[in-house]
C-alpha atoms as a PDB file:
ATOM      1  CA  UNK A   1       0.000   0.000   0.000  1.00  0.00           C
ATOM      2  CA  UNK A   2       1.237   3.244  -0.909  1.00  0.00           C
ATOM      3  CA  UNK A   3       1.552   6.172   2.077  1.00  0.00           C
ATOM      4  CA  UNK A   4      -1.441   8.996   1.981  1.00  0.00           C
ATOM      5  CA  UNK A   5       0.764  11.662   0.638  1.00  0.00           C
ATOM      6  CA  UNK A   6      -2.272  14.839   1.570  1.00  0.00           C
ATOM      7  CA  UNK A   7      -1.016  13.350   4.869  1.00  0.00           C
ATOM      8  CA  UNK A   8       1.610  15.939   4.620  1.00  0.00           C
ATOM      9  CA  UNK A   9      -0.354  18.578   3.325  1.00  0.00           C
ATOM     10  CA  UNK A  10      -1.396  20.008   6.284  1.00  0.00           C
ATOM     11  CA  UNK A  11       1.203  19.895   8.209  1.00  0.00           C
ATOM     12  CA  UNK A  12       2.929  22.054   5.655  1.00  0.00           C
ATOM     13  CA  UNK A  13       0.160  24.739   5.731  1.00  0.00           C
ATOM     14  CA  UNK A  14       0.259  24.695   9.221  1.00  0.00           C
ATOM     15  CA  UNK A  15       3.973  25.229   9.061  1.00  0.00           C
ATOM     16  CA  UNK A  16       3.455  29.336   7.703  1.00  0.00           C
ATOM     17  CA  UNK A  17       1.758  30.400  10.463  1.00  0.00           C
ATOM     18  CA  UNK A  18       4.225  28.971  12.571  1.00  0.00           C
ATOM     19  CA  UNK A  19       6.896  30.327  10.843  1.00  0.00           C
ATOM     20  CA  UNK A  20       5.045  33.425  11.322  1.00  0.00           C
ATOM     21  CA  UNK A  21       4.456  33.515  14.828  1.00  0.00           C
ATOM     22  CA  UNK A  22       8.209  32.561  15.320  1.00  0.00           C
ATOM     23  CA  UNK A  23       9.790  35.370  13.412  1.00  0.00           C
ATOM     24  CA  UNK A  24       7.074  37.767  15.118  1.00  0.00           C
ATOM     25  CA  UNK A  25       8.018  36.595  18.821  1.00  0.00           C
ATOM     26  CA  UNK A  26      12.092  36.885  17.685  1.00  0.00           C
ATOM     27  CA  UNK A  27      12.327  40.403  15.358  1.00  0.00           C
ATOM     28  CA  UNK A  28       8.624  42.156  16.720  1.00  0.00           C
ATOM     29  CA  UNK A  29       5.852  43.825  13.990  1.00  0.00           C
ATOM     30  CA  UNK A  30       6.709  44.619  11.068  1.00  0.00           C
ATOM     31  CA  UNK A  31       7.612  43.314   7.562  1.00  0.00           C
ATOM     32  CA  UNK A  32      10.110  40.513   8.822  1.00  0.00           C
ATOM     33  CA  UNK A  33       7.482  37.869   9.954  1.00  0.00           C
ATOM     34  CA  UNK A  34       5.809  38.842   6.296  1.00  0.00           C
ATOM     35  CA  UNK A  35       8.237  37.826   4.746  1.00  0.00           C
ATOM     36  CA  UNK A  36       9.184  34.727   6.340  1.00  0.00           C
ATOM     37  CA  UNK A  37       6.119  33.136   6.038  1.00  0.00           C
ATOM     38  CA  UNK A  38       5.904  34.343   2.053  1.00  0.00           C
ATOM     39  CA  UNK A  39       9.388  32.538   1.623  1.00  0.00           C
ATOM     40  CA  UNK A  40       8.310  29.274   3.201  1.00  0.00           C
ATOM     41  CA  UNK A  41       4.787  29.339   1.412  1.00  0.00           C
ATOM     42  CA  UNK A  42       7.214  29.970  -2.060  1.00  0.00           C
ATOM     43  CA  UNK A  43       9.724  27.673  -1.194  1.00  0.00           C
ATOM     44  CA  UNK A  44      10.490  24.976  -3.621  1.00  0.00           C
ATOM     45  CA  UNK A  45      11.810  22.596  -0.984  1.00  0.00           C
ATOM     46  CA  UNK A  46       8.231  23.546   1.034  1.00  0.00           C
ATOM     47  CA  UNK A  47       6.364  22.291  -1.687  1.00  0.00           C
ATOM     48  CA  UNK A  48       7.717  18.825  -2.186  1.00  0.00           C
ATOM     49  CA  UNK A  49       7.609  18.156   1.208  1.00  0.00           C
ATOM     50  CA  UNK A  50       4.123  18.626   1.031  1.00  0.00           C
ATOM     51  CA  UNK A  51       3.858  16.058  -1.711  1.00  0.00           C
ATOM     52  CA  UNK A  52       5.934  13.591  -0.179  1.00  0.00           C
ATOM     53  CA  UNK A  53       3.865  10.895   2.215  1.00  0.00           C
ATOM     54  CA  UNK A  54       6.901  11.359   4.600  1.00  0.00           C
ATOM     55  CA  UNK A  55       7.510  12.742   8.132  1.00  0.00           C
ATOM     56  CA  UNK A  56       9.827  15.441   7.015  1.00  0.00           C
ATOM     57  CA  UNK A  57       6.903  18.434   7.185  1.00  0.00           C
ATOM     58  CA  UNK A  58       6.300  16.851  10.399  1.00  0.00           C
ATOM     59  CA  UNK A  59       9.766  17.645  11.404  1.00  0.00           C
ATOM     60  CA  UNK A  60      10.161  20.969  10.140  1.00  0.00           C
ATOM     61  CA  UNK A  61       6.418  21.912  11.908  1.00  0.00           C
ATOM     62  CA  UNK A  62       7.896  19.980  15.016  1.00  0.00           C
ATOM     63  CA  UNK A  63      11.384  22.481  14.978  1.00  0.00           C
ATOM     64  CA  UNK A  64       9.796  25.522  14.625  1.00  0.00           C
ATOM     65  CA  UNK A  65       7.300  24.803  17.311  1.00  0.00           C
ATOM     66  CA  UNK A  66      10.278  23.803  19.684  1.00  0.00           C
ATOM     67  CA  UNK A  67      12.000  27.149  18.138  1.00  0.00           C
ATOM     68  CA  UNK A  68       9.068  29.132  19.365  1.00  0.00           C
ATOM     69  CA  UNK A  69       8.324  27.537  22.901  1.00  0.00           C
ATOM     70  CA  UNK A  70      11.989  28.508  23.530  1.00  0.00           C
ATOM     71  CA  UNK A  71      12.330  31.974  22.444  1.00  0.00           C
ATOM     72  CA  UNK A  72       9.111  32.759  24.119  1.00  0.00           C
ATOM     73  CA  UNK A  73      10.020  30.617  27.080  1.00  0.00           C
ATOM     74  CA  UNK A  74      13.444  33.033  27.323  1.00  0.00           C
ATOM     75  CA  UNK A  75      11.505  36.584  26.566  1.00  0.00           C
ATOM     76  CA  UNK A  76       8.794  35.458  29.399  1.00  0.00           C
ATOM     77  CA  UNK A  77      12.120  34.555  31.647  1.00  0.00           C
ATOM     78  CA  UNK A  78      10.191  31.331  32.570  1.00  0.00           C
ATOM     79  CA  UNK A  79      12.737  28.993  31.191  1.00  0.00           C
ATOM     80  CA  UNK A  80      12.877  27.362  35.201  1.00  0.00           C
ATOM     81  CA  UNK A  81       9.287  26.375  35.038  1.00  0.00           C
ATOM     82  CA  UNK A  82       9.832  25.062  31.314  1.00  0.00           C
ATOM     83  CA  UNK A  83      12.913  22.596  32.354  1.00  0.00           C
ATOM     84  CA  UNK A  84      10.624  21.874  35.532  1.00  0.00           C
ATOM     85  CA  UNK A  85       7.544  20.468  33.404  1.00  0.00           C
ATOM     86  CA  UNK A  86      10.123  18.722  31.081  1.00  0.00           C
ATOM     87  CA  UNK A  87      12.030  16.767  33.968  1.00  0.00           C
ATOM     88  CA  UNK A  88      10.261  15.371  37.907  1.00  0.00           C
ATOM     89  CA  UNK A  89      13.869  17.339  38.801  1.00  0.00           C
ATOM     90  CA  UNK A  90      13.842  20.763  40.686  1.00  0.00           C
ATOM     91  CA  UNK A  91      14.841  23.215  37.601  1.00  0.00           C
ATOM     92  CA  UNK A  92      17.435  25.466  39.056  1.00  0.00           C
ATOM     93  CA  UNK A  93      18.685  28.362  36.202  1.00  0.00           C
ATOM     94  CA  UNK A  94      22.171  27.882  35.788  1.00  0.00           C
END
């Protein structure tokens, strides 16, 4: 049986908004976060991902997410209660 390859599909659309919200959180309003999300809806290497029936959009959604947590995770200064949920440890900042 072959792999569902629309499987993909909206993981990749998913992926812009991300993308988006990432580059907002990191350079603030204005045309950056534009035109990060244009380049990844344009990109060549976006679109055959979202043809292929593998995980690879699921990566690239999973990396940005991760990307994002952190950076707002560091701006909020609440990086000690993110290692905490991650871990049964005490998170102590180093």
């Amino acid at each position: 049986m072959d792999p569902d390859p629309c499987r993909s599909c909206p993981l990749c659309v998913h992926l812009i908004p991300a993308v988006y919200w990432l580059t907002r959180e990191l350079f603030g309003p204005g045309p950056a976060p534009w035109v990060a999300a244009a380049l990844v809806a344009c990109s060549p290497l976006q679109l055959l991902y979202a043809q292929e029936a593998r995980q690879y959009a699921l990566w690239m959604l999973l990396l940005t997410l991760s990307c994002l947590t952190l950076a707002i995770a560091l701006r909020r200064g609440t990086w000690g209660n993110l290692a905490g949920a991650w871990s049964d440890h005490d998170a102590r900042p180093l």
